[in-house]
Protein backbone atom coordinates (compact mmCIF):
# COMPACT_ATOMS: atom_id res chain seq x y z
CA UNK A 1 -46.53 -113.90 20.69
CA UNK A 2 -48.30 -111.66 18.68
CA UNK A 3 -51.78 -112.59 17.17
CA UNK A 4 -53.34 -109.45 15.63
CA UNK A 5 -52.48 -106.21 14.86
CA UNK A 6 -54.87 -102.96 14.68
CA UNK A 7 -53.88 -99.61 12.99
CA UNK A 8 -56.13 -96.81 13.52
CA UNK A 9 -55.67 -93.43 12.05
CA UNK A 10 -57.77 -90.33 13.52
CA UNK A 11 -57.72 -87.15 12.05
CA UNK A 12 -56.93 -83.50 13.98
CA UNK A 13 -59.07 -80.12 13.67
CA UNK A 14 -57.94 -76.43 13.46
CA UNK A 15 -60.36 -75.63 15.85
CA UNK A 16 -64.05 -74.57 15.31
CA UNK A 17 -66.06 -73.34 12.44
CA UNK A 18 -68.56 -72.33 15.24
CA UNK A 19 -68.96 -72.44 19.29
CA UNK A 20 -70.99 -71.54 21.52
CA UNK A 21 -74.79 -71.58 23.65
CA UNK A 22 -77.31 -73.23 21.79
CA UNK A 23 -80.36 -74.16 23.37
CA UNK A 24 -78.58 -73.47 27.12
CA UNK A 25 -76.46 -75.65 25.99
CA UNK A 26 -72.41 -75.39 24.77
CA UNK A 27 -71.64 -77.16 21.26
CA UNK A 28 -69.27 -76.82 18.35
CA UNK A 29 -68.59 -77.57 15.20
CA UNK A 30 -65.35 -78.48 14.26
CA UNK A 31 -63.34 -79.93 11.02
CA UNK A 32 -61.05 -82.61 10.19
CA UNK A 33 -57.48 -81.81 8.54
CA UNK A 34 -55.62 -84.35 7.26
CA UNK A 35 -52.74 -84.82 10.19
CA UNK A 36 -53.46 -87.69 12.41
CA UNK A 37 -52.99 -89.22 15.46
CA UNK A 38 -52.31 -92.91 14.57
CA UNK A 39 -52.58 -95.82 17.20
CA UNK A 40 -51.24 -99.24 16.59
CA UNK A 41 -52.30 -101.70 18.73
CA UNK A 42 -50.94 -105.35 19.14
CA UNK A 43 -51.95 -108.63 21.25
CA UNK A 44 -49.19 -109.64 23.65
CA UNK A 45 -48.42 -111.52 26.62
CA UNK A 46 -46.96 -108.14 28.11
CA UNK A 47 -48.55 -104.45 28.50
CA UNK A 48 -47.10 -101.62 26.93
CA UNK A 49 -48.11 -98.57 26.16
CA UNK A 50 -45.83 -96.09 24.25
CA UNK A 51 -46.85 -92.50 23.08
CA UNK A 52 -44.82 -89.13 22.27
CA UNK A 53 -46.65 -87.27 24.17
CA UNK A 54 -49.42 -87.21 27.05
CA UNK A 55 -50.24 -90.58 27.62
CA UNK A 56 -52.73 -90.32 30.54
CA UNK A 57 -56.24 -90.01 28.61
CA UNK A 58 -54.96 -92.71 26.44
CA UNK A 59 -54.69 -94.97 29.33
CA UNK A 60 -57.58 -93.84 30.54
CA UNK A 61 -59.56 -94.35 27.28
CA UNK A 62 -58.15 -97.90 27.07
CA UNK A 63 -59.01 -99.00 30.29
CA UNK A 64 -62.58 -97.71 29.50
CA UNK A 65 -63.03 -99.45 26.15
CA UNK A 66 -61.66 -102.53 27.68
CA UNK A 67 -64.43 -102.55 30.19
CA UNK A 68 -66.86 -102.20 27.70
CA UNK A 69 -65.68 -105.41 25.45
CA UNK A 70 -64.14 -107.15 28.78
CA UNK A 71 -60.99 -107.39 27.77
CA UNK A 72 -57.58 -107.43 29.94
CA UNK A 73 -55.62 -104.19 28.88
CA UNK A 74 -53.01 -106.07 30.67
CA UNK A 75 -52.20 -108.40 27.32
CA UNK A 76 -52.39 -105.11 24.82
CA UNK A 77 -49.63 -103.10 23.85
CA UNK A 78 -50.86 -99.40 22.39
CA UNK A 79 -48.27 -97.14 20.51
CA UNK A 80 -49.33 -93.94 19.79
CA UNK A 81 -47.46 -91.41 17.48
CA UNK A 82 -49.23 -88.45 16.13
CA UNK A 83 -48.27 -85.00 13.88
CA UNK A 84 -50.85 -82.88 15.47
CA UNK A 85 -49.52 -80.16 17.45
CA UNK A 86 -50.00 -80.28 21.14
CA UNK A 87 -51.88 -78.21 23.41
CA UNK A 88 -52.76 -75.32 20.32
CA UNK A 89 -56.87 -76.63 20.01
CA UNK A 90 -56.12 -79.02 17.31
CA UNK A 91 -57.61 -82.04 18.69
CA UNK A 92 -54.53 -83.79 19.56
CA UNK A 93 -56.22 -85.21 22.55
CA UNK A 94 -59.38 -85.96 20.96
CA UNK A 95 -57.56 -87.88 18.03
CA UNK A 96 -55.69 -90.01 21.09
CA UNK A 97 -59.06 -91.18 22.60
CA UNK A 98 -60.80 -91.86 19.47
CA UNK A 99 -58.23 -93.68 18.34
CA UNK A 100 -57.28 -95.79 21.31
CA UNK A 101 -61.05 -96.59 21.46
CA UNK A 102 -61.36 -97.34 17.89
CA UNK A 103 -58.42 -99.47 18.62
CA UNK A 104 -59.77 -101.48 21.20
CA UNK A 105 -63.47 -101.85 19.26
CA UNK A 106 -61.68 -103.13 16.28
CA UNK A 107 -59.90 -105.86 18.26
CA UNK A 108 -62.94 -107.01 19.93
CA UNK A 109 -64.56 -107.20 16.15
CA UNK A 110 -66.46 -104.43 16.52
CA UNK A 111 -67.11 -101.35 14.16
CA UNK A 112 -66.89 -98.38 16.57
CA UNK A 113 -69.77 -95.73 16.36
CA UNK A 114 -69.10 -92.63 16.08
CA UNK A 115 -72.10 -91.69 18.55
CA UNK A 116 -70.17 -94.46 21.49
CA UNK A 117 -66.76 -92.87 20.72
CA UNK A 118 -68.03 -89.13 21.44
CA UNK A 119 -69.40 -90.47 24.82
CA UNK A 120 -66.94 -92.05 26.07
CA UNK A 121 -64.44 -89.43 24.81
CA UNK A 122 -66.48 -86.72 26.66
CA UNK A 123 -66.41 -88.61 29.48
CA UNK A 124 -62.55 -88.48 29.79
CA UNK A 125 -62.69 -84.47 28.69
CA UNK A 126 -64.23 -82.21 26.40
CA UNK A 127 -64.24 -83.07 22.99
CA UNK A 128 -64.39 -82.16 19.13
CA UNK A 129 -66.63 -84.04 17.18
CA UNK A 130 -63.47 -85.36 14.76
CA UNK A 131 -65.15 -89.15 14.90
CA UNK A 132 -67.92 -88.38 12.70
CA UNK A 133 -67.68 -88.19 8.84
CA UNK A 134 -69.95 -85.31 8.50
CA UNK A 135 -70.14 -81.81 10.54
CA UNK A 136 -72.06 -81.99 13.29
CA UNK A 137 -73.24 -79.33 15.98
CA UNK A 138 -71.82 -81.46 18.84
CA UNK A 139 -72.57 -81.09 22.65
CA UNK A 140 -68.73 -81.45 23.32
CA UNK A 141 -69.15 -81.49 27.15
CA UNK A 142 -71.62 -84.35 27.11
CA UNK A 143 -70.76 -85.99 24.11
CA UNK A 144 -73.81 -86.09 21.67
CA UNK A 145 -75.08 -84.55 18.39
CA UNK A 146 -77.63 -81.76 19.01
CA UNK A 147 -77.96 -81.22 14.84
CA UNK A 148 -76.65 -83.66 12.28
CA UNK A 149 -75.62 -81.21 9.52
CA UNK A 150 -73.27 -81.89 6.62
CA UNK A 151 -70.15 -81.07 4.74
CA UNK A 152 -68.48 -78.72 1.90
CA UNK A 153 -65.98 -80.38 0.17
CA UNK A 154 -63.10 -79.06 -1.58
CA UNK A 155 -61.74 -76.39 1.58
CA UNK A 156 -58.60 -75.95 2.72
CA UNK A 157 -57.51 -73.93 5.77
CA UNK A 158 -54.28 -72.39 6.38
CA UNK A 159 -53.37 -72.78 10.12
CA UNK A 160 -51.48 -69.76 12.11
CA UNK A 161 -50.03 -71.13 14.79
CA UNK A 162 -48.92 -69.05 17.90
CA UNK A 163 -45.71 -70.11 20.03
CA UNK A 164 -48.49 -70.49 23.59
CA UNK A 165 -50.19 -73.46 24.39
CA UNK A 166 -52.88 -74.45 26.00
CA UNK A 167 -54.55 -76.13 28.87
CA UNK A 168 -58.20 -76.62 27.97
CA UNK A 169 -59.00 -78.39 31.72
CA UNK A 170 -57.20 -75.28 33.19
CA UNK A 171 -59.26 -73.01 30.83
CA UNK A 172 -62.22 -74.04 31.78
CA UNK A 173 -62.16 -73.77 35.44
CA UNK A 174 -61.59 -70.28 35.31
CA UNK A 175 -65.18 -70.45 33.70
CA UNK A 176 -64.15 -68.47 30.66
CA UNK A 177 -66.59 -69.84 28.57
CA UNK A 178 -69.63 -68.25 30.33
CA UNK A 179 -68.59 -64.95 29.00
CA UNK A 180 -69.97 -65.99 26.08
CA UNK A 181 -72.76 -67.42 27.06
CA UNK A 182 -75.99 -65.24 25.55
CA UNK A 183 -79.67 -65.12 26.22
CA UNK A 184 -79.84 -66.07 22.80
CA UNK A 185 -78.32 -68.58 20.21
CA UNK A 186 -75.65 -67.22 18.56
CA UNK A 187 -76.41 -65.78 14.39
CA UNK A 188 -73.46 -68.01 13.49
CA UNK A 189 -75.42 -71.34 13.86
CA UNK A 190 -78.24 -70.28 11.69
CA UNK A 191 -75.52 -68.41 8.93
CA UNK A 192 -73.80 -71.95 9.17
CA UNK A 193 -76.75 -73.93 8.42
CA UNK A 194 -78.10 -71.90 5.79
CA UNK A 195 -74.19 -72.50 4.44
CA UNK A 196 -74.95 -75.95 3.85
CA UNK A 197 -78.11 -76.24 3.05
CA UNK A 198 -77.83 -73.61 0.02
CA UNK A 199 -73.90 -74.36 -0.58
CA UNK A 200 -73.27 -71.01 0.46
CA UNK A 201 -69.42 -70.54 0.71
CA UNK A 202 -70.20 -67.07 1.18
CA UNK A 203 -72.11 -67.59 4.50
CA UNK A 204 -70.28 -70.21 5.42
CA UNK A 205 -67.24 -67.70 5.71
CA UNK A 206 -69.97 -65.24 7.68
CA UNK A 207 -70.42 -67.70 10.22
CA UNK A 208 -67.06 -68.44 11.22
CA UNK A 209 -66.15 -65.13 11.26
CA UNK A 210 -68.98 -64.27 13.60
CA UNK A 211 -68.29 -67.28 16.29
CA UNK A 212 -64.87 -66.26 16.13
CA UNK A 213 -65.53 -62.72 17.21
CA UNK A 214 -68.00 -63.41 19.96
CA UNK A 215 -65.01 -65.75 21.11
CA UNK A 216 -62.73 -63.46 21.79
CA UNK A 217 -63.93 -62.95 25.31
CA UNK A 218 -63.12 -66.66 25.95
CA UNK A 219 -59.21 -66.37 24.43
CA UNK A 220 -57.89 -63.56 22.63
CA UNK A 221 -56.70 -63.83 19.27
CA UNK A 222 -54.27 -60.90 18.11
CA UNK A 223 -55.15 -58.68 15.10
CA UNK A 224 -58.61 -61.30 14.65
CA UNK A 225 -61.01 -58.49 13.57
CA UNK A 226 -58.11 -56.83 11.37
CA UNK A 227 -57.76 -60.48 9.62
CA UNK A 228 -61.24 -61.06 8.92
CA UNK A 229 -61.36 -57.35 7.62
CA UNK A 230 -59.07 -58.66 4.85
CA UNK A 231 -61.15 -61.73 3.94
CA UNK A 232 -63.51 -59.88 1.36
CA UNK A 233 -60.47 -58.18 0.15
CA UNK A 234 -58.10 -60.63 -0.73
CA UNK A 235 -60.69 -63.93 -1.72
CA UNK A 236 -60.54 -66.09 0.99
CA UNK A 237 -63.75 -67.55 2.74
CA UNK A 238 -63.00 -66.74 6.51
CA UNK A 239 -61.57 -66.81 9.85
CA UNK A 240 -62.21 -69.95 12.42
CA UNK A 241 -60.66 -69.87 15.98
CA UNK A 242 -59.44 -72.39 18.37
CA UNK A 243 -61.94 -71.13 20.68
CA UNK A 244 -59.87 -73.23 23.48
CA UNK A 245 -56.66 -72.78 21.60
CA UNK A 246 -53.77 -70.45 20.27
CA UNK A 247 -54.61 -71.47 16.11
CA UNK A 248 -56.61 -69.17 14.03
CA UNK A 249 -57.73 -71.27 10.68
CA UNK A 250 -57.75 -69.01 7.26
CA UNK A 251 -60.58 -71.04 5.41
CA UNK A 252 -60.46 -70.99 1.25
CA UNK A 253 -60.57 -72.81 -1.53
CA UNK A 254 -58.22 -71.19 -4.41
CA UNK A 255 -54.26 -71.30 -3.49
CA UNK A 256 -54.00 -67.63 -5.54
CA UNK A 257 -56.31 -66.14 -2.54
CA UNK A 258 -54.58 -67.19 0.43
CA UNK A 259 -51.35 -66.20 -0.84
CA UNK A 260 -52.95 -62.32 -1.77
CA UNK A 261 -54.01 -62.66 1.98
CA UNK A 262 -50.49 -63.99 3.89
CA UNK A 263 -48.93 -61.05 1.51
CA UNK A 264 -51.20 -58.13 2.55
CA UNK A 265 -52.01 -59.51 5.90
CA UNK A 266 -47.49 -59.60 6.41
CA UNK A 267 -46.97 -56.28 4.71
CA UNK A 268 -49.47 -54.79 7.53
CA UNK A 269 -47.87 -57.12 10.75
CA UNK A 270 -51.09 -58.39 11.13
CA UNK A 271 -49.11 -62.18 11.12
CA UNK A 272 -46.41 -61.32 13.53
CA UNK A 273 -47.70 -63.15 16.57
CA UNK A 274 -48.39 -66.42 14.49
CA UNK A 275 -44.90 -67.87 14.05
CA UNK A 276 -45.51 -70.72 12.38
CA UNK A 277 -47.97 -70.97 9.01
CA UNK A 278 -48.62 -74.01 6.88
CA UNK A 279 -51.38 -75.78 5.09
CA UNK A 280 -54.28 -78.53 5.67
CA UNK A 281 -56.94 -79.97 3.75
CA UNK A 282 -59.47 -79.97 5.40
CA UNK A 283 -60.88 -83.54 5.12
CA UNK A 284 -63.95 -86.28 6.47
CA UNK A 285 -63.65 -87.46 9.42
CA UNK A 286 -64.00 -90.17 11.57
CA UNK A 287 -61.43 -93.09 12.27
CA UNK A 288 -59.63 -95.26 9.44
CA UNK A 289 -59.14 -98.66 10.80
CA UNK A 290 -56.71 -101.17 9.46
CA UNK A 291 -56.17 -105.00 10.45
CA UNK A 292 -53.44 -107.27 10.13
């Protein structure tokens, strides 16, 4: 019989404003869009666990949480359905785990925090910081904030999506990300920070642009620099990569912009390779928790 119910609603990325070495150190900023990974979770007397698509760090993220609380997973049932694409450095993943854990820490009457849900979300694989409300630099390997920062509001990004996806385990044993790796910190934290602190939309666009140039040696993007060359001309604010994904994020804030940019950036084939386009808002994040 069923005794309580607990919806939890987690919100995906298009990859990173920034990425890369800071202080020896990997960590990222990324964004929340509104498309979620939602997680219902119900008291039985039978397991279940249903999910449209990899269910493996879910289970693994349950068992966890229910370790922490001590609570039988056995008597839980966990559905998970979700609209972020797989596999393309959206967070999919990420927005499983927090929202299995969030799950489980609502049951138990417990507010999750978003500083013990990027733990023990690192600890089952490397992860965007999509928990918190506000940007943070996040150590996405070891799961805490290096630099509390905060947000812009009123953004939206328009996502090109290539047809590849990706394996960010696989990735990362070929050690890809030490190319990028530099004696020292990357410009595009210190543009990004000077973005927020002076409401700079201007520099804000600098910085992404920058961290997703010196990404390139990580995962290729096709026509990137060409892209960003059209930024200044057509409005928009800049050009984000999945730096462990196949999605490019066109960041702006008018509608009239973005469409001068898909029309020049199409009438020169710079779009070809991204076969599907659509729009986000990009959003706060953290989990929203519901219970019945």
């Amino acid at each position: 019989m069923i005794m309580k119910k607990v919806t939890v609603k987690v919100p995906g990325s298009c990859g990173e404003l920034i990425q890369g070495f800071y202080g020896g150190d990997e960590a990222l900023v990324s964004y929340a869009i509104d498309c979620y990974s939602e997680v219902v979770l119900t008291e039985s007397s039978h397991y279940h666990l249903s999910i449209n698509h990899h269910n493996e760090k879910a289970m693994v993220a349950l068992r966890k949480a229910c370790e922490v609380f001590g609570l039988d997973y056995n008597h839980l049932n966990i559905e998970i359905s979700s609209d972020i694409p797989v596999g393309k450095g959206m967070a999919s993943s990420t927005a499983d785990i927090v929202g299995v854990l969030s799950a489980v820490a609502a049951y138990a009457g417990r507010t999750p925090d978003p500083v013990w849900l990027g733990k023990l979300a690192a600890e089952i694989e490397p992860t965007d910081n999509i928990m918190f409300k506000d940007w943070v630099l996040f150590d996405h390997l070891k799961g805490c904030v290096v630099e509390p920062l905060s947000r812009m509001e009123g953004l939206k990004v328009l996502v090109l999506e290539m047809d590849e996806t990706i394996d960010t385990k696989a990735l990362r044993e070929t050690g890809a990300f030490s190319k990028s790796k530099k004696p020292n910190p990357s410009e595009a934290f210190s543009l990004l920070k000077d973005a927020l602190v002076n409401r700079s939309l201007s520099k804000l666009g600098q910085a992404m642009n920058l961290s997703a140039i010196e990404n390139q040696v990580v995962l290729e993007k096709p026509f990137l620099e060409e892209l960003i060359g059209l930024t200044d001309r057509t409005g928009v604010l800049g050009v984000n990569a999945a730096h462990s994904g196949t999605v490019l994020g066109v960041v702006y804030t008018d509608d009239r912009h973005m469409e001068a940019f898909v029309k020049e950036a199409g009438r020169l084939g710079y779009l070809a390779p991204y076969v599907k386009r659509y729009v986000h808002n990009i959003i706060e994040g953290g989990p929203r928790i519901k219970i019945d």
